[in-house]
N, C-alpha and C. Protein backbone atom coordinates (compact mmCIF):
# COMPACT_ATOMS: atom_id res chain seq x y z
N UNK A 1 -13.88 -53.46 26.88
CA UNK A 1 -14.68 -54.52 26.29
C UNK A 1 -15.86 -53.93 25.50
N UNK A 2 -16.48 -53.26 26.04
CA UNK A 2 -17.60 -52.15 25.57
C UNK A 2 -16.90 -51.71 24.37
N UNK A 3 -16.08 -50.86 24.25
CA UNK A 3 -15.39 -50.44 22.93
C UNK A 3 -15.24 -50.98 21.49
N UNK A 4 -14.36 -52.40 22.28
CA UNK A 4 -14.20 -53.47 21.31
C UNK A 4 -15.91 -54.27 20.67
N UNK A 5 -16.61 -54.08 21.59
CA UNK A 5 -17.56 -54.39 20.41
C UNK A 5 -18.54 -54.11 20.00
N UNK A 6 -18.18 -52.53 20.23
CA UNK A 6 -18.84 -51.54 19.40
C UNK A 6 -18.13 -51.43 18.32
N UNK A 7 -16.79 -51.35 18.29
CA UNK A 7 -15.94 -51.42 16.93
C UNK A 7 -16.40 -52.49 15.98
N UNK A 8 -16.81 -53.82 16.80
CA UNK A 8 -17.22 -54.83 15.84
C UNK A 8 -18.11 -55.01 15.43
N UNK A 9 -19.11 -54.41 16.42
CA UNK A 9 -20.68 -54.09 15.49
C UNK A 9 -20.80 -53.21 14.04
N UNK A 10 -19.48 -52.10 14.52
CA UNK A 10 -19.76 -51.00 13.08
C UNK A 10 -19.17 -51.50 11.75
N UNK A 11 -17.89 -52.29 12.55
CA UNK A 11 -17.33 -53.15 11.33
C UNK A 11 -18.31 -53.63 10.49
N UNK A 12 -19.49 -54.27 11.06
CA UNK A 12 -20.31 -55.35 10.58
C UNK A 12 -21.55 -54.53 9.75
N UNK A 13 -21.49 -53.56 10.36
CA UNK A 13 -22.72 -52.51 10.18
C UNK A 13 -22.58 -51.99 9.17
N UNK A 14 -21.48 -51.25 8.80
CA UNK A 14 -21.30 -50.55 7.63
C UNK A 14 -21.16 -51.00 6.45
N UNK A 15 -20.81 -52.10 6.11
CA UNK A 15 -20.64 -52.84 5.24
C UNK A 15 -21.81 -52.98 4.45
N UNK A 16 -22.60 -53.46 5.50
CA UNK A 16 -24.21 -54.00 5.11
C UNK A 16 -25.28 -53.13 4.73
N UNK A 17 -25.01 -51.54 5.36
CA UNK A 17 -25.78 -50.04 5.24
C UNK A 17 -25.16 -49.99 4.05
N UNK A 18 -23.89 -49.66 3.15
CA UNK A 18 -23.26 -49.64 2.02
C UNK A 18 -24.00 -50.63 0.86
N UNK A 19 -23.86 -52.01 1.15
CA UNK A 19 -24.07 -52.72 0.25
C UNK A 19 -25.48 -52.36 0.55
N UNK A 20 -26.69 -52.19 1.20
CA UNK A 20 -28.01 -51.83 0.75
C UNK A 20 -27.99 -50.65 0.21
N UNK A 21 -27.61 -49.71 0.50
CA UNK A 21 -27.86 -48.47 -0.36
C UNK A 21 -27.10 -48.32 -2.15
N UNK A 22 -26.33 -49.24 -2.05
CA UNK A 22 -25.90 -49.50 -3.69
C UNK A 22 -26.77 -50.59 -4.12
N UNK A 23 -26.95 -49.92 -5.26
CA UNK A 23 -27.73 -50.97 -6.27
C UNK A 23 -27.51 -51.67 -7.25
N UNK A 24 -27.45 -52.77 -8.08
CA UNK A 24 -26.79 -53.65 -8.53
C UNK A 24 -26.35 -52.80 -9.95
N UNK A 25 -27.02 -51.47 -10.55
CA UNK A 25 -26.62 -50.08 -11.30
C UNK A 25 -24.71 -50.09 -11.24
N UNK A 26 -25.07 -49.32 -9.66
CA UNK A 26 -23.75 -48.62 -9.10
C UNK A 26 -23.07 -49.64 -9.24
N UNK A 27 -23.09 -51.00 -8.42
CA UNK A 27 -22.36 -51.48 -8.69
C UNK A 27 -21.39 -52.27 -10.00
N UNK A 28 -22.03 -52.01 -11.52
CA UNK A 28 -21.62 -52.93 -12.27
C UNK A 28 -20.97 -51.09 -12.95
N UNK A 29 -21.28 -49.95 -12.62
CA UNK A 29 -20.95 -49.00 -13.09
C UNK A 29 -19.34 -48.70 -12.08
N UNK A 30 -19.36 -48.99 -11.24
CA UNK A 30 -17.45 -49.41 -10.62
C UNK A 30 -16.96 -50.54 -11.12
N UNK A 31 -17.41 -51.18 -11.66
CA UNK A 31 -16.40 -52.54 -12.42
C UNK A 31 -16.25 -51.64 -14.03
N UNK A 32 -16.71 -50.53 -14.51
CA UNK A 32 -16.47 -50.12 -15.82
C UNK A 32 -15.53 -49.09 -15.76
N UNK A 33 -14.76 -49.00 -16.33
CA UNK A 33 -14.16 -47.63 -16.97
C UNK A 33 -15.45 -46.60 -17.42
N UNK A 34 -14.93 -45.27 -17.32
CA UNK A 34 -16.03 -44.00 -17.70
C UNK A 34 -15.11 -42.99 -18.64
N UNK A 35 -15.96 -42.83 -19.83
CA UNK A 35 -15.32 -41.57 -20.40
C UNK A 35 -15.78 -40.36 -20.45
N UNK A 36 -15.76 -39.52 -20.46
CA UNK A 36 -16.72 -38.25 -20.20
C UNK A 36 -16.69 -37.80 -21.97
N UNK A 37 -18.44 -38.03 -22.57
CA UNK A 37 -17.86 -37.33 -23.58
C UNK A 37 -18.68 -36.00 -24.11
N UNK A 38 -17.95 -35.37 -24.25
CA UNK A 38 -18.52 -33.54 -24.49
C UNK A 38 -19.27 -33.05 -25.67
N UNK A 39 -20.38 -32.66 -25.70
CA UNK A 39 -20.69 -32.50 -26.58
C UNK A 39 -21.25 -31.02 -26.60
N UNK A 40 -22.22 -30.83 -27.53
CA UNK A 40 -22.69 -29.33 -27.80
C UNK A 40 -24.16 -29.49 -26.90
N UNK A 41 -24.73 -30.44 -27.03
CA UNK A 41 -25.22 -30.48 -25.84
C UNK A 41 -25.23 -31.05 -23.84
N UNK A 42 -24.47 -30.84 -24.29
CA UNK A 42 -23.75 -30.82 -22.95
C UNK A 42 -22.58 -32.01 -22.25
N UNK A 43 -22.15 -32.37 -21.33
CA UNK A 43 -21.36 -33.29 -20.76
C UNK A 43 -22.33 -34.72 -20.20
N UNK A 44 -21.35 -35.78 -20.66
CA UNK A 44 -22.13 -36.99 -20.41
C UNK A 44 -21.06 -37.99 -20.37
N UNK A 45 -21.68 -38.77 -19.04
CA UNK A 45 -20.96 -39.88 -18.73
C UNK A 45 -21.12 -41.19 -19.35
N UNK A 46 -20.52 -41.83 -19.99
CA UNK A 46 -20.63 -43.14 -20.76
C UNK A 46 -19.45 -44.20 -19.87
N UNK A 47 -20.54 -45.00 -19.58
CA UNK A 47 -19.64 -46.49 -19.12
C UNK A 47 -19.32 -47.45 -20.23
N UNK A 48 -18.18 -48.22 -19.87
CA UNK A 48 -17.87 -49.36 -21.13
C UNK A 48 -16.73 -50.34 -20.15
N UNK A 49 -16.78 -51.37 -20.86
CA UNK A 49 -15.85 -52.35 -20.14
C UNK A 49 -15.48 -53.30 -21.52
N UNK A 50 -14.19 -54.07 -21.58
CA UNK A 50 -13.81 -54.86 -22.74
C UNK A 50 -13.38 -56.09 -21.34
N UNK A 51 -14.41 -57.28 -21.85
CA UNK A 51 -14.10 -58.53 -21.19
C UNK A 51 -13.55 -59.37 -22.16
N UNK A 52 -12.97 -60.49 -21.08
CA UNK A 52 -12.29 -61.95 -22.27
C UNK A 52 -13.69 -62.36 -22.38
N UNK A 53 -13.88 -63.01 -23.24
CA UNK A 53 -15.07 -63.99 -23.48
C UNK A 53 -15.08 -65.14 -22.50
N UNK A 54 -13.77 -65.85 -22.32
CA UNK A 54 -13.72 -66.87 -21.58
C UNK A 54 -13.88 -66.28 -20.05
N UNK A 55 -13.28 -65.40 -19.88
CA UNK A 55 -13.29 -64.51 -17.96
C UNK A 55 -14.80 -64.43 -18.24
N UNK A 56 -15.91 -63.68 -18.96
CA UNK A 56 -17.24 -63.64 -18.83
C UNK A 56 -17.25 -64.72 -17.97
N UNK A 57 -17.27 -65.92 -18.70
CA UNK A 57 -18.57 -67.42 -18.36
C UNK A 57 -17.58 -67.56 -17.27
N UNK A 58 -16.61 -67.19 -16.44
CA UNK A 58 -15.98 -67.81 -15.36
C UNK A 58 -16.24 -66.81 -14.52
N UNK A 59 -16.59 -64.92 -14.34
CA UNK A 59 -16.97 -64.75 -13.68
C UNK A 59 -16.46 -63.66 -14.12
N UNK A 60 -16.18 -62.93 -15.11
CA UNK A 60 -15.96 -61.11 -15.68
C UNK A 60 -14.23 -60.91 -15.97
N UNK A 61 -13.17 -61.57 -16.60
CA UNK A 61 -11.85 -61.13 -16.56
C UNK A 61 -12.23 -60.02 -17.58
N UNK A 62 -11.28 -58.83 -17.11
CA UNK A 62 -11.44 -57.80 -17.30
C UNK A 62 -10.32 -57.63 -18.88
N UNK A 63 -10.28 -57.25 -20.05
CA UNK A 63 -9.17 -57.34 -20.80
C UNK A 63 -8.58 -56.35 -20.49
N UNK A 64 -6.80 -56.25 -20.11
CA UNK A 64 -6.97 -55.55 -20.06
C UNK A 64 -5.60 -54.61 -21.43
N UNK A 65 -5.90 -55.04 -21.93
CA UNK A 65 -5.02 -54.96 -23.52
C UNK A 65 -5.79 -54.06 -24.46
N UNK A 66 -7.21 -54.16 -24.55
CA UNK A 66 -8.11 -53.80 -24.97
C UNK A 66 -8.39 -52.17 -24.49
N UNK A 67 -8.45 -51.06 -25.57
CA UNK A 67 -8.75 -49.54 -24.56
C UNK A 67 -9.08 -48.85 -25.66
N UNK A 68 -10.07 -47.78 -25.31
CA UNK A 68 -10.70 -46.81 -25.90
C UNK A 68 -9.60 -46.02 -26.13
N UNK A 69 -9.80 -45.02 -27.83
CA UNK A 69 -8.85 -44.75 -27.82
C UNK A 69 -9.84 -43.25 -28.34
N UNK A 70 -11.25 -43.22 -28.75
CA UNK A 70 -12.05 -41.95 -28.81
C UNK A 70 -13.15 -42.11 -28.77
N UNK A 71 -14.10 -41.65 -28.46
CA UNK A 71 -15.31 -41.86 -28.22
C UNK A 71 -16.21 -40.13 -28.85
N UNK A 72 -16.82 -40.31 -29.47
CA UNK A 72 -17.42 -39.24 -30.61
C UNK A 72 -19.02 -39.58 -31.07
N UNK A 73 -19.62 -38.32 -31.24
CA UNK A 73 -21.02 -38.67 -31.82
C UNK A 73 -21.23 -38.43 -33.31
N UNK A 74 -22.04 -38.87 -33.61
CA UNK A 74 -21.79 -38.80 -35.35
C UNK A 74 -23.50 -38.52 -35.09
N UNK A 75 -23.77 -37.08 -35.73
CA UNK A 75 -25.13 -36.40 -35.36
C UNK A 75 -25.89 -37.21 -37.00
N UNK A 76 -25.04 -36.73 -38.02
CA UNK A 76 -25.60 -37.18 -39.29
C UNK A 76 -25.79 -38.99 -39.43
N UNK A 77 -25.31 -39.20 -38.60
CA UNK A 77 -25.83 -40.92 -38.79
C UNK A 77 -26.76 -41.41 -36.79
N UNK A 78 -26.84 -40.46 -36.83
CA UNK A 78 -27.43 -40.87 -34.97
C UNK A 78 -26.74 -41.68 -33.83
N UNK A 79 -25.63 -41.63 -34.12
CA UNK A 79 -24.75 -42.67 -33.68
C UNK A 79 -24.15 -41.92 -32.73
N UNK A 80 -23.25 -43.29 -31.47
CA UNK A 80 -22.43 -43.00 -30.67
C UNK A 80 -20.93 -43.93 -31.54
N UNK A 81 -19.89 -43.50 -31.63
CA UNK A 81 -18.70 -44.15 -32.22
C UNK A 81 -17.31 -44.25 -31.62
N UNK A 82 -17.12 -45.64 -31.09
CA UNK A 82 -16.10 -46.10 -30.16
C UNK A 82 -14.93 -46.24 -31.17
N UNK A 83 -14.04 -45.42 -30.79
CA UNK A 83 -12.68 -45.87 -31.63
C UNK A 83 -11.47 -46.47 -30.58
N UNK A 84 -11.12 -48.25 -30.99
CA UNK A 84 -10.68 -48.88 -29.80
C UNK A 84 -9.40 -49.51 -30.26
N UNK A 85 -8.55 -49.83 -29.76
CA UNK A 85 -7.67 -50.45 -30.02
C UNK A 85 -7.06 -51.70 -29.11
N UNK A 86 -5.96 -52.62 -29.87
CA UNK A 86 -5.58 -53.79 -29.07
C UNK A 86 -6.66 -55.07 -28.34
N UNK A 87 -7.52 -55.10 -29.66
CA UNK A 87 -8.37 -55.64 -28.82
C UNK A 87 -8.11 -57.07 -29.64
N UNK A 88 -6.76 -58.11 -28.93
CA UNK A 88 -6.32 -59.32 -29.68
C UNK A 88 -7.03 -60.58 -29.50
N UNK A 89 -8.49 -60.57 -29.01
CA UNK A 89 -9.13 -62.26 -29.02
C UNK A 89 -10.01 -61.67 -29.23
N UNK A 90 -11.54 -62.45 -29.48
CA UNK A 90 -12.45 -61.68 -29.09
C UNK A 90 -13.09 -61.81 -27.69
N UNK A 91 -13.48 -60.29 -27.17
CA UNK A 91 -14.00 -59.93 -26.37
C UNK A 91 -15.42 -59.60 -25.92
N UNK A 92 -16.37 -59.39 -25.33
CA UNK A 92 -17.82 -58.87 -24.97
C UNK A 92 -17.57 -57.64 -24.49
N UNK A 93 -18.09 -56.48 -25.01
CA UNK A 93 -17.82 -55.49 -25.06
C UNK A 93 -19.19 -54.63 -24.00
N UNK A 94 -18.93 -54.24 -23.27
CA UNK A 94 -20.21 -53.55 -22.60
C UNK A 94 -20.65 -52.11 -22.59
N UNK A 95 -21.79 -51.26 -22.69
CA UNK A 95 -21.40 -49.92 -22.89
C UNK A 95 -22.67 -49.60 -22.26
N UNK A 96 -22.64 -48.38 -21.55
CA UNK A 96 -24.04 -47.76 -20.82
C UNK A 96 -23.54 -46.59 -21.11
N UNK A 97 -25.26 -46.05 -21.69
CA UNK A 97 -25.69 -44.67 -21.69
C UNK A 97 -26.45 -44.13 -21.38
N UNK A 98 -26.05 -42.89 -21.04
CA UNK A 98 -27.59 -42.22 -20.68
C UNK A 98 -28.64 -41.95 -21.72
N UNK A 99 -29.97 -42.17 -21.47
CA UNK A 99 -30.83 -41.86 -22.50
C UNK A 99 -31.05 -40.30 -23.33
N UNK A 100 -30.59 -39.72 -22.77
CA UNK A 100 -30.43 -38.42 -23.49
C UNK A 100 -29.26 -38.42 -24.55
N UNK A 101 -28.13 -39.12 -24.58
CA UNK A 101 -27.69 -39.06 -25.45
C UNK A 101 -27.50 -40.08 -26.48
N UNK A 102 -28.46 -40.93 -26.81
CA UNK A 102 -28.52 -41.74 -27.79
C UNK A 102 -29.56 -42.64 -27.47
N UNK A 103 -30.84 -42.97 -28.01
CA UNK A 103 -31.63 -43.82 -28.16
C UNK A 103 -32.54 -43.65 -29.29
N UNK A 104 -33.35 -44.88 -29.23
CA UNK A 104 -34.14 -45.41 -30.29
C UNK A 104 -34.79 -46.42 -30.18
N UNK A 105 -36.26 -45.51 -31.07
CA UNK A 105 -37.68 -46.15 -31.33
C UNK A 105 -37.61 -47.61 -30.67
N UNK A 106 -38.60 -47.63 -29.96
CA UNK A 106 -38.98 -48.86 -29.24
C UNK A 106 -37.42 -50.32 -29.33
N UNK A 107 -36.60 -49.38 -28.98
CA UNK A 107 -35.13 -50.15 -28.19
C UNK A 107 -34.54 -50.91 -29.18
N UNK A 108 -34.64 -50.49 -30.30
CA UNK A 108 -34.13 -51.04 -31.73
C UNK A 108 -32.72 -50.10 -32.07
N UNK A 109 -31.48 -50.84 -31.66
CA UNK A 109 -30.56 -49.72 -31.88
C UNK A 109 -29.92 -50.99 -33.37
N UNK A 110 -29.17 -50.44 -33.69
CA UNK A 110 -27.99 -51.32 -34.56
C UNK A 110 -26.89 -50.70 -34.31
N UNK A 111 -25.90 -52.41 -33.97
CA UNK A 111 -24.51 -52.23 -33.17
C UNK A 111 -24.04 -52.31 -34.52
N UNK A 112 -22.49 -51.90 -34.76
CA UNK A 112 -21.14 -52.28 -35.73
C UNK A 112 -20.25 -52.32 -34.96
N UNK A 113 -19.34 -53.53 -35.81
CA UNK A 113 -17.55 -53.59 -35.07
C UNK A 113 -17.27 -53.44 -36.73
N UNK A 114 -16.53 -52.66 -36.46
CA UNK A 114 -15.85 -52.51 -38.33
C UNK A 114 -16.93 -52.71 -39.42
N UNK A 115 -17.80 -52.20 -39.11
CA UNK A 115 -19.08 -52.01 -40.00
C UNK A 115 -19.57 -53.16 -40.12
N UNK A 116 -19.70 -54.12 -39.40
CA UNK A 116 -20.49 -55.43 -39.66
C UNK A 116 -21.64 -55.48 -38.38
N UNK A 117 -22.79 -56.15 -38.62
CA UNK A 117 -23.97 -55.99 -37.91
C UNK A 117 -23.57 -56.74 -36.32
N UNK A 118 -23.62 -56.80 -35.39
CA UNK A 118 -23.29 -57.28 -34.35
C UNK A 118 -24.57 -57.80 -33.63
N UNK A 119 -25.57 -58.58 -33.27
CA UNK A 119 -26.19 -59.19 -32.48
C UNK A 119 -25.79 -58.28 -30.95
N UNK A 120 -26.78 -57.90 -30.04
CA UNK A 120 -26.73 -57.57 -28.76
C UNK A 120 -27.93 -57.72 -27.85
N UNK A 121 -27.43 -57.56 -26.49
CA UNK A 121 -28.58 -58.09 -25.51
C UNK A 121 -28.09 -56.52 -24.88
N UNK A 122 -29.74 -55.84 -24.87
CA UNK A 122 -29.73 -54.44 -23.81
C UNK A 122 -30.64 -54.74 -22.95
N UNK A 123 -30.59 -53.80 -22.17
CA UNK A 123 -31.38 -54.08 -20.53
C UNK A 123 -31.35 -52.40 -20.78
N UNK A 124 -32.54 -51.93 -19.80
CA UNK A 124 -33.11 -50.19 -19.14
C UNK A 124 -32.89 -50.16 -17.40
N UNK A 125 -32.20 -49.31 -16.96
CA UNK A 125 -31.86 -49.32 -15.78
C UNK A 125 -32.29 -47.63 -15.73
N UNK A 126 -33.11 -47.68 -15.00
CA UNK A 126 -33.62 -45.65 -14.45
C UNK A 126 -33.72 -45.18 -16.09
N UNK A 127 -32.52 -44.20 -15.88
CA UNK A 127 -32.01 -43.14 -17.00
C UNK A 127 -30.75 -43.47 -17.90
N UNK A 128 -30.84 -45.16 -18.03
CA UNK A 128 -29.51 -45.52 -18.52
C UNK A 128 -29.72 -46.85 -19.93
N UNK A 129 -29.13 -46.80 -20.76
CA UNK A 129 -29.14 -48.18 -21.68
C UNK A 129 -27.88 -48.68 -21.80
N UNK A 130 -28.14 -50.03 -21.07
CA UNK A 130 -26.64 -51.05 -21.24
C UNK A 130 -27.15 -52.05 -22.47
N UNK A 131 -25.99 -52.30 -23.64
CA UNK A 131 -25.79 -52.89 -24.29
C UNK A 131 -24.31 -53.90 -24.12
N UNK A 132 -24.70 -54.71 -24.45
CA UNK A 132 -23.48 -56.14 -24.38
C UNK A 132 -23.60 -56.83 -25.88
N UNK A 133 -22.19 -56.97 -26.24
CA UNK A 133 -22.05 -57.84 -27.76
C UNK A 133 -20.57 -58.02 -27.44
N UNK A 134 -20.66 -59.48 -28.87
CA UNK A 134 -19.15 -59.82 -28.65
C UNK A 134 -18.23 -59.39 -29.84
N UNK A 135 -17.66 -59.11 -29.08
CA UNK A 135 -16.75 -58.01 -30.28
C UNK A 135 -15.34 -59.10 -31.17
N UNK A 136 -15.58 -58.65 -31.87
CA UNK A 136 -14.23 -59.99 -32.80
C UNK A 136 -13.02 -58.99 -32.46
N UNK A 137 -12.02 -59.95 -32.54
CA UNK A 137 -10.79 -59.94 -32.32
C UNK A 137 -10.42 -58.69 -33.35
N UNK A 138 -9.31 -58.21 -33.09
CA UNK A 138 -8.70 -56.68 -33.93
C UNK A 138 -9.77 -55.82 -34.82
N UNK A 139 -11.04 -55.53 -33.88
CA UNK A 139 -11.69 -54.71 -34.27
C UNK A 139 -11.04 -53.26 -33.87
N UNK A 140 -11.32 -52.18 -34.67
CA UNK A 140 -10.97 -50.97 -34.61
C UNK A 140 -11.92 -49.86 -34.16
N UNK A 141 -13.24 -50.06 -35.07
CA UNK A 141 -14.30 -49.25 -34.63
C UNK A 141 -15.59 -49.69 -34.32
N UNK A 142 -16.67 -49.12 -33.38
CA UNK A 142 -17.74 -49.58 -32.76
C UNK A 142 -18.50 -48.57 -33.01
N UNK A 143 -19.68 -48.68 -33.71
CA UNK A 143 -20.31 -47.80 -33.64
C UNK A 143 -22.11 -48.25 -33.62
N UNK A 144 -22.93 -47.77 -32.39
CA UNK A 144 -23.86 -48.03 -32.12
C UNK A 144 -25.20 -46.51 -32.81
N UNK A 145 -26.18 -47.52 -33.34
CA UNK A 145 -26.90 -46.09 -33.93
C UNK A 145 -28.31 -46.11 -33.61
N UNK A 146 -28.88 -45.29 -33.35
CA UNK A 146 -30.20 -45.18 -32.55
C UNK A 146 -30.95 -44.12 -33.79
N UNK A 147 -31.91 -43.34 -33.23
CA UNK A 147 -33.00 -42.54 -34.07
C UNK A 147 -32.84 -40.99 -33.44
N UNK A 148 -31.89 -41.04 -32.69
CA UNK A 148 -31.68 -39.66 -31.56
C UNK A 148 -30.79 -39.67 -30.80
N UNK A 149 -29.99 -38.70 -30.72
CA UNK A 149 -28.27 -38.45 -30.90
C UNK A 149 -28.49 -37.31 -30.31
N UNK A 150 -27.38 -36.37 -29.15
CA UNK A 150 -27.08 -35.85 -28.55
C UNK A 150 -25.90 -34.90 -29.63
N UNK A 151 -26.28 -33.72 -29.88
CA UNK A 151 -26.91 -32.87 -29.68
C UNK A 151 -27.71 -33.13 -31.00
N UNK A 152 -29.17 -32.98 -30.82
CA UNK A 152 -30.17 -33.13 -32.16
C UNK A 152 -29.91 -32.12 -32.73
N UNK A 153 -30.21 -30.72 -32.52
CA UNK A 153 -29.51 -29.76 -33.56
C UNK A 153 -28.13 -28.71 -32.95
N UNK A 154 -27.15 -28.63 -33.87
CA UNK A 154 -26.15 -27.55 -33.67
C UNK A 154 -26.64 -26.50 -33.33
N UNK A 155 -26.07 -26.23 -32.71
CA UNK A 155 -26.00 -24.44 -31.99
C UNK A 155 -26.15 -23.51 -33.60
N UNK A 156 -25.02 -24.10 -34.09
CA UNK A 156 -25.15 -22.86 -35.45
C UNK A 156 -26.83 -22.86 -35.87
N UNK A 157 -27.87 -24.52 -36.40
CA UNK A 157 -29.01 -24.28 -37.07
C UNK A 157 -30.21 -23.79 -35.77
N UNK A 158 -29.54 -23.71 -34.74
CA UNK A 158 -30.81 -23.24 -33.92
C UNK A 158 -30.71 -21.58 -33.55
N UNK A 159 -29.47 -21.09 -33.68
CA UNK A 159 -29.50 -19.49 -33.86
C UNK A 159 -29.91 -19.47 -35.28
N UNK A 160 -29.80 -20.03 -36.35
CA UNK A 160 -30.04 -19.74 -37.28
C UNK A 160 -31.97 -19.30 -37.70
N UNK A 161 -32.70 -20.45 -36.42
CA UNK A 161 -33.55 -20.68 -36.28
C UNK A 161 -34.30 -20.02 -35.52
N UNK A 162 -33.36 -19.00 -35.08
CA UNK A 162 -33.97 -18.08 -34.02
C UNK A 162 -33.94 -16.53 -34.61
N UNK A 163 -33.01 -16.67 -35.55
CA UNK A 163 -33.14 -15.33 -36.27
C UNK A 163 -33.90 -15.26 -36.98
N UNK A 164 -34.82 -16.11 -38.27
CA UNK A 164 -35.66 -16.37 -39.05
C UNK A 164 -36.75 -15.78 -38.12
N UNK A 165 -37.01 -16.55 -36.91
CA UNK A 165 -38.44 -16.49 -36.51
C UNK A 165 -38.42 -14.67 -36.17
N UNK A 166 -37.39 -14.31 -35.30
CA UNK A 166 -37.60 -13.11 -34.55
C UNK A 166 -37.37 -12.18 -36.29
N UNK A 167 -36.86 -12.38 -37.21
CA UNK A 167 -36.92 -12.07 -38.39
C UNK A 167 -38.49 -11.91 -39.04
N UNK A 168 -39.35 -12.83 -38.91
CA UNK A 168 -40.72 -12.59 -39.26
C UNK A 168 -41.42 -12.10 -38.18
N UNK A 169 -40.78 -12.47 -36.63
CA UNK A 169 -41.80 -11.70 -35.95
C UNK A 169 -41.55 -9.65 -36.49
N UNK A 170 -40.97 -9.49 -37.03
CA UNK A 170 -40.42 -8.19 -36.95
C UNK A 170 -40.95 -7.67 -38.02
N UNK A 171 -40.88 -8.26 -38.95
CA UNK A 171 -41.54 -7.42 -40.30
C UNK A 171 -43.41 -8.14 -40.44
N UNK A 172 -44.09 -9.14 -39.64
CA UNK A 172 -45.22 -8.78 -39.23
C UNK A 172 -45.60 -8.07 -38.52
N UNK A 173 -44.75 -7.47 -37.61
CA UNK A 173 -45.15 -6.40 -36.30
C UNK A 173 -45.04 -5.23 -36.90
N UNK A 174 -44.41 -5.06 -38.33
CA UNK A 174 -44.15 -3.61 -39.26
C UNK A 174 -45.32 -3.40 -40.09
N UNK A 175 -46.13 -4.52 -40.41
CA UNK A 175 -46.84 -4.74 -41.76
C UNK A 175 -48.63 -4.85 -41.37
N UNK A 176 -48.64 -5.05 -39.60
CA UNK A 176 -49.81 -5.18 -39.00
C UNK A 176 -50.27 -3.86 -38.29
N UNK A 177 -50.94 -2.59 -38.28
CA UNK A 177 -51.35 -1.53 -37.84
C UNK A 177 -52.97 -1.06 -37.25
N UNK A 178 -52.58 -0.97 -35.69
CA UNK A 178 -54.10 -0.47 -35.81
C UNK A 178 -54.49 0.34 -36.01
């Protein structure tokens, strides 16, 4: 008897230790798909989800027809760029990032679905920016653009940038004598 409801206390217990230690973050970051995308400055996790419009207002149907098909940074325009496919009604499209790899000046980003301006509602969570918009039916590409993009400079212009300097430190250290 003792056993049995200790089993039923932990049943009850764990559940509730779980759901307090997740935060309403974690949790909307397990209802998303994650892509890992690689860059020159380093590896980064990006969340996204493609909902029905109608599942939203009834409680989140998930599309699931709708799928990323690349996900890429575009350094010369500051952008993050979703390349998606099958996406046959329109949908609300959701996407979280980390702030290191894409943001902008006082939370002013501009969304595109096939290069047209998109209206969105973002929220700041810790180290993260979620954006939500509704995406039209047989859109192809998404591309969100901020003021600062992951990686800000290439590897190539920052060795480049490192030889210049140690380049003048060298022929001032030739040209200065005590």
């Amino acid at each position: 008897m003792k056993l049995h409801l200790i089993l039923m206390l932990f049943s009850v217990a764990a559940p509730l230790a779980y759901a307090q230690s997740t935060s309403p973050h974690d949790i909307a970051e397990l209802m998303m798909q994650k892509q890992i995308l690689q860059t020159e400055g380093g590896q980064f996790t990006i969340f996204y989800r493609f909902s029905t419009l109608e599942g939203a207002i009834e409680g989140g149907t998930e599309d699931l027809d709708a799928r990323l098909i690349l996900l890429e940074v575009d350094p010369s325009r500051t952008s993050l760029v979703f390349h998606i496919d099958n996406v046959k009604q329109t949908d609300l499209m959701s996407v979280r990032f980390p702030f290191n790899v894409l943001s902008a000046e006082e939370e002013k980003f501009i969304v595109l679905a096939d290069g047209q301006p998109r209206g969105y509602e973002l929220s700041v969570h810790k180290e993260s920016t979620n954006i939500i918009f509704i995406l039209p039916e047989n859109t192809a590409k998404v591309e969100i653009i901020g003021t600062s993009v992951v990686p800000e400079f290439s590897s190539g212009l920052l060795i480049l940038g490192l030889a210049v300097t140690i380049t003048i430190i060298g022929l001032s250290a030739r040209t200065v004598r005590f």
